[in-house]
C-alpha atoms as a PDB file:
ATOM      1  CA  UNK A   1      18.728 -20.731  -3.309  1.00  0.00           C
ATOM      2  CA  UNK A   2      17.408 -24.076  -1.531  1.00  0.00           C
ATOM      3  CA  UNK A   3      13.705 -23.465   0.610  1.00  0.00           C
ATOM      4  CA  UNK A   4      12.681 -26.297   2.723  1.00  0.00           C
ATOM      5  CA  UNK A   5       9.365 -26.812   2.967  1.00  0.00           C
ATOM      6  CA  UNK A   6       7.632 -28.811   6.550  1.00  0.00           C
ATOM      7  CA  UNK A   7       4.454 -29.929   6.987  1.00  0.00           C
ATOM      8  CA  UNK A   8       2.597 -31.978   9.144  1.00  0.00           C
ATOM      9  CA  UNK A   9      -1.462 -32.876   9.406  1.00  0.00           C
ATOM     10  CA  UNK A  10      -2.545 -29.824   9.629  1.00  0.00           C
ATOM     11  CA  UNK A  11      -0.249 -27.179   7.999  1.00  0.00           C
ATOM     12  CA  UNK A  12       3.139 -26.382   6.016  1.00  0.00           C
ATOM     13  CA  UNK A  13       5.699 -23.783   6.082  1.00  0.00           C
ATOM     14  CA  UNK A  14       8.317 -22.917   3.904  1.00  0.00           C
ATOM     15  CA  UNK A  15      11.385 -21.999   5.653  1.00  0.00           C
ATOM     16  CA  UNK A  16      13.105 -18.688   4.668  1.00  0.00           C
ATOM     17  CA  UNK A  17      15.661 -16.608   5.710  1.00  0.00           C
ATOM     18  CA  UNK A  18      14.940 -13.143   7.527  1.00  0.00           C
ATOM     19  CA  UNK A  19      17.329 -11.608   5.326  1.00  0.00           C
ATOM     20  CA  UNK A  20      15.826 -12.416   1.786  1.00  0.00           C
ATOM     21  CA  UNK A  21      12.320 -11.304   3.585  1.00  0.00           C
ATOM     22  CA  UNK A  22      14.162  -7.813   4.485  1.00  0.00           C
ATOM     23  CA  UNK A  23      15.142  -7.921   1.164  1.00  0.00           C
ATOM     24  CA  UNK A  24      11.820  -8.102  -0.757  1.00  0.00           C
ATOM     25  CA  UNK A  25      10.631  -5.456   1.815  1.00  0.00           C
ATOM     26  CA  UNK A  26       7.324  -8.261   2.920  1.00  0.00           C
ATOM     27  CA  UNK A  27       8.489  -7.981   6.689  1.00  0.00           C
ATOM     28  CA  UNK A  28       4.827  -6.300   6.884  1.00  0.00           C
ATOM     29  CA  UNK A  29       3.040  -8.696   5.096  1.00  0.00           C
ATOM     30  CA  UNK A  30       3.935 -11.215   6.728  1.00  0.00           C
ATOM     31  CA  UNK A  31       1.066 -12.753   9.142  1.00  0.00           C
ATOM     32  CA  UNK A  32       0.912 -14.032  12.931  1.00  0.00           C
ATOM     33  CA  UNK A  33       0.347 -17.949  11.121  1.00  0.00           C
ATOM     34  CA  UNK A  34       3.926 -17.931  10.680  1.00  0.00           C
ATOM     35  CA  UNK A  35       6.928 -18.008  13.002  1.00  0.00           C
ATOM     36  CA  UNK A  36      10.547 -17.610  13.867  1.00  0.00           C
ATOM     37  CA  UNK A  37      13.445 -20.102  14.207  1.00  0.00           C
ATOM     38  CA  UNK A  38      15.022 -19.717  17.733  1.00  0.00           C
ATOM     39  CA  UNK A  39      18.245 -18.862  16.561  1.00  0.00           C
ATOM     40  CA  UNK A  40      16.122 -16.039  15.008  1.00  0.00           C
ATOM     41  CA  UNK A  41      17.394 -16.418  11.564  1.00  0.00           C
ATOM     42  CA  UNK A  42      14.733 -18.017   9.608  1.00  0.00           C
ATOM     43  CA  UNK A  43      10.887 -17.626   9.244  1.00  0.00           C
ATOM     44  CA  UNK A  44       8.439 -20.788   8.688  1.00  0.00           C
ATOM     45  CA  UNK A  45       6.032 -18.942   6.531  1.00  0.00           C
ATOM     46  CA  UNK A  46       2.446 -20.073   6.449  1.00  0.00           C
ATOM     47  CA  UNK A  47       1.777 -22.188   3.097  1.00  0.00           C
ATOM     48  CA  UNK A  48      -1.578 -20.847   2.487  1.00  0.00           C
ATOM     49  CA  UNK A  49      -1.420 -17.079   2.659  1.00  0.00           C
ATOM     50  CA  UNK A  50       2.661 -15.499   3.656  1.00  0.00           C
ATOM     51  CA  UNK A  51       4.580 -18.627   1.229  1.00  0.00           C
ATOM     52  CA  UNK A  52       2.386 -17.313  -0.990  1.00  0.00           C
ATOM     53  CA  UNK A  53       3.696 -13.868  -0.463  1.00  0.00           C
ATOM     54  CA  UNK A  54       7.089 -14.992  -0.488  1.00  0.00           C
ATOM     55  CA  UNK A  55       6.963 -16.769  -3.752  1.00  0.00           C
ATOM     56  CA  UNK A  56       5.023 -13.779  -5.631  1.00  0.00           C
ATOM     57  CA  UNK A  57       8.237 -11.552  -3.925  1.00  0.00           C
ATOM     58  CA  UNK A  58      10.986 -13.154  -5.379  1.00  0.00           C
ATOM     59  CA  UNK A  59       8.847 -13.285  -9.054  1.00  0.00           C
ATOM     60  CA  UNK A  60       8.247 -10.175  -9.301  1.00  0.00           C
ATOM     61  CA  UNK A  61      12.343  -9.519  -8.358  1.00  0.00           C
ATOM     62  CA  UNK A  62      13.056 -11.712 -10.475  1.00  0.00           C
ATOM     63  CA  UNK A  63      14.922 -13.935  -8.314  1.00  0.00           C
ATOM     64  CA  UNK A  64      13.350 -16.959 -10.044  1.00  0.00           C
ATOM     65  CA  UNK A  65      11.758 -16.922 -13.851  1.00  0.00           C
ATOM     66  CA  UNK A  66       8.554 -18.849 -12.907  1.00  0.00           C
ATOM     67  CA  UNK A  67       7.399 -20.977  -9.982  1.00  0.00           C
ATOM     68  CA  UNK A  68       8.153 -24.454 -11.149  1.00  0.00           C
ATOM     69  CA  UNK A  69      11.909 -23.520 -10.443  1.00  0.00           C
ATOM     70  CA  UNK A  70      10.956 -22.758  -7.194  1.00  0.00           C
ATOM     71  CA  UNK A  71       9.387 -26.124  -6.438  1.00  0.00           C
ATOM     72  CA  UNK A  72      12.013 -28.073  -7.634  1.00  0.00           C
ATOM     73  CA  UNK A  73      14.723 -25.753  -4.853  1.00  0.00           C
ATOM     74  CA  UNK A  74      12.493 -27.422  -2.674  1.00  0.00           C
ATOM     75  CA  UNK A  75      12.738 -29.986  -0.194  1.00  0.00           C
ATOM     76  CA  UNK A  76       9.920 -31.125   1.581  1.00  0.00           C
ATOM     77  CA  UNK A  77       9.812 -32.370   5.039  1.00  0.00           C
ATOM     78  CA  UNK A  78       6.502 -34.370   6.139  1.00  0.00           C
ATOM     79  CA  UNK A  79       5.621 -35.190   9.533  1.00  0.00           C
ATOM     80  CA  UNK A  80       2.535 -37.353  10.829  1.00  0.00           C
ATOM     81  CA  UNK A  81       2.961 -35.404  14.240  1.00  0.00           C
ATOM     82  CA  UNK A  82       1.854 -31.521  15.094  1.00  0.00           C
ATOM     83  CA  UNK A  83       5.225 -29.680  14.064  1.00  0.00           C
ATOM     84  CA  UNK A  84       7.779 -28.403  16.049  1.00  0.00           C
ATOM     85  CA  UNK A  85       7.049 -25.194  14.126  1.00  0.00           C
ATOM     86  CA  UNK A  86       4.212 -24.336  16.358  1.00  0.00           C
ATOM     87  CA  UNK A  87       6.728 -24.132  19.353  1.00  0.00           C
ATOM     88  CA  UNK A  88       8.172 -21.553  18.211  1.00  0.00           C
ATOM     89  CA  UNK A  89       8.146 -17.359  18.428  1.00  0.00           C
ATOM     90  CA  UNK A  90       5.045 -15.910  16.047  1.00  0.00           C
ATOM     91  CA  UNK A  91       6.394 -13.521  13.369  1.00  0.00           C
ATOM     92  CA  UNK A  92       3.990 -11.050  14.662  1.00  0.00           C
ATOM     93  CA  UNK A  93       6.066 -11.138  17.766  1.00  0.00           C
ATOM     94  CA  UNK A  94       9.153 -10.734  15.773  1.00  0.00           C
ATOM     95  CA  UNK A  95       7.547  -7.323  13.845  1.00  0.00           C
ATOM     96  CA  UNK A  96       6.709  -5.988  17.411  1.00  0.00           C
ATOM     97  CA  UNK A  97       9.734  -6.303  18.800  1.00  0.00           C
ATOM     98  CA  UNK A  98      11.919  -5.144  15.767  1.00  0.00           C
ATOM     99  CA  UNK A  99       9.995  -2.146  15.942  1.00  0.00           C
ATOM    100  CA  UNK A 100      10.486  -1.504  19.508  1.00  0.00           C
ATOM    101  CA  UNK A 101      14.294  -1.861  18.533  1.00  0.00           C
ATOM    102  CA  UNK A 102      14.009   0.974  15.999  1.00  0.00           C
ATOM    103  CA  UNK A 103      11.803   3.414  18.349  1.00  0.00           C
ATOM    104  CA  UNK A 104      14.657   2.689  21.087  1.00  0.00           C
ATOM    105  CA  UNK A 105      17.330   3.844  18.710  1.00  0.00           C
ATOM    106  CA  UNK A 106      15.322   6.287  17.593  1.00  0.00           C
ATOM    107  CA  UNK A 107      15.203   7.954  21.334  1.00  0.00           C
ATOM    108  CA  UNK A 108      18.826   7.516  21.990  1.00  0.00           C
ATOM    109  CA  UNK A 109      19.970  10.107  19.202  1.00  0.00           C
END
């Protein structure tokens, strides 16, 4: 696995895929700081509190044996600009409306 990780002056995010979140079951714990690519595959997670999240995940699933093989997956991205990140959907919106999805199928049984 391969994480990019963006920053700019104020912030970084490490991008992930929706999926491996789904997978580690952190959907919840995942805050409004971070958001969702438009194509609505990816989350930017927040470097200070949800990558942190992320990372502690996928050790304790052992998807990685410690978190120095995490950093070197990773490819940073630096920008001296405010991020395009912050353009895009929060993942708070995403939770809301992935649980409106699942109350809607949940009424048309």
């Amino acid at each position: 696995m391969k994480y990019a990780f963006y920053s700019d002056p104020d912030n970084g995010w490490l991008k992930v895929s929706i999926e491996e979140i789904n997978q580690l079951a952190i959907t919840q714990d995942i805050s409004a700081s971070s958001f969702i690519s438009a194509c609505g595959k990816y989350a930017f997670l927040e470097r200070n509190t949800d990558a942190k999240i992320f990372v502690q995940a996928i050790l304790d699933a052992d998807w990685f044996e410690d978190f120095e093989a995490v950093r070197k997956c990773t490819k940073e991205f630096y920008s001296s600009f405010p991020s395009f990140i912050l353009n895009l959907e929060s993942f708070s919106t995403y939770k809301l409306k992935k649980s409106s999805t699942v109350l809607t199928k949940s009424f048309e049984l």
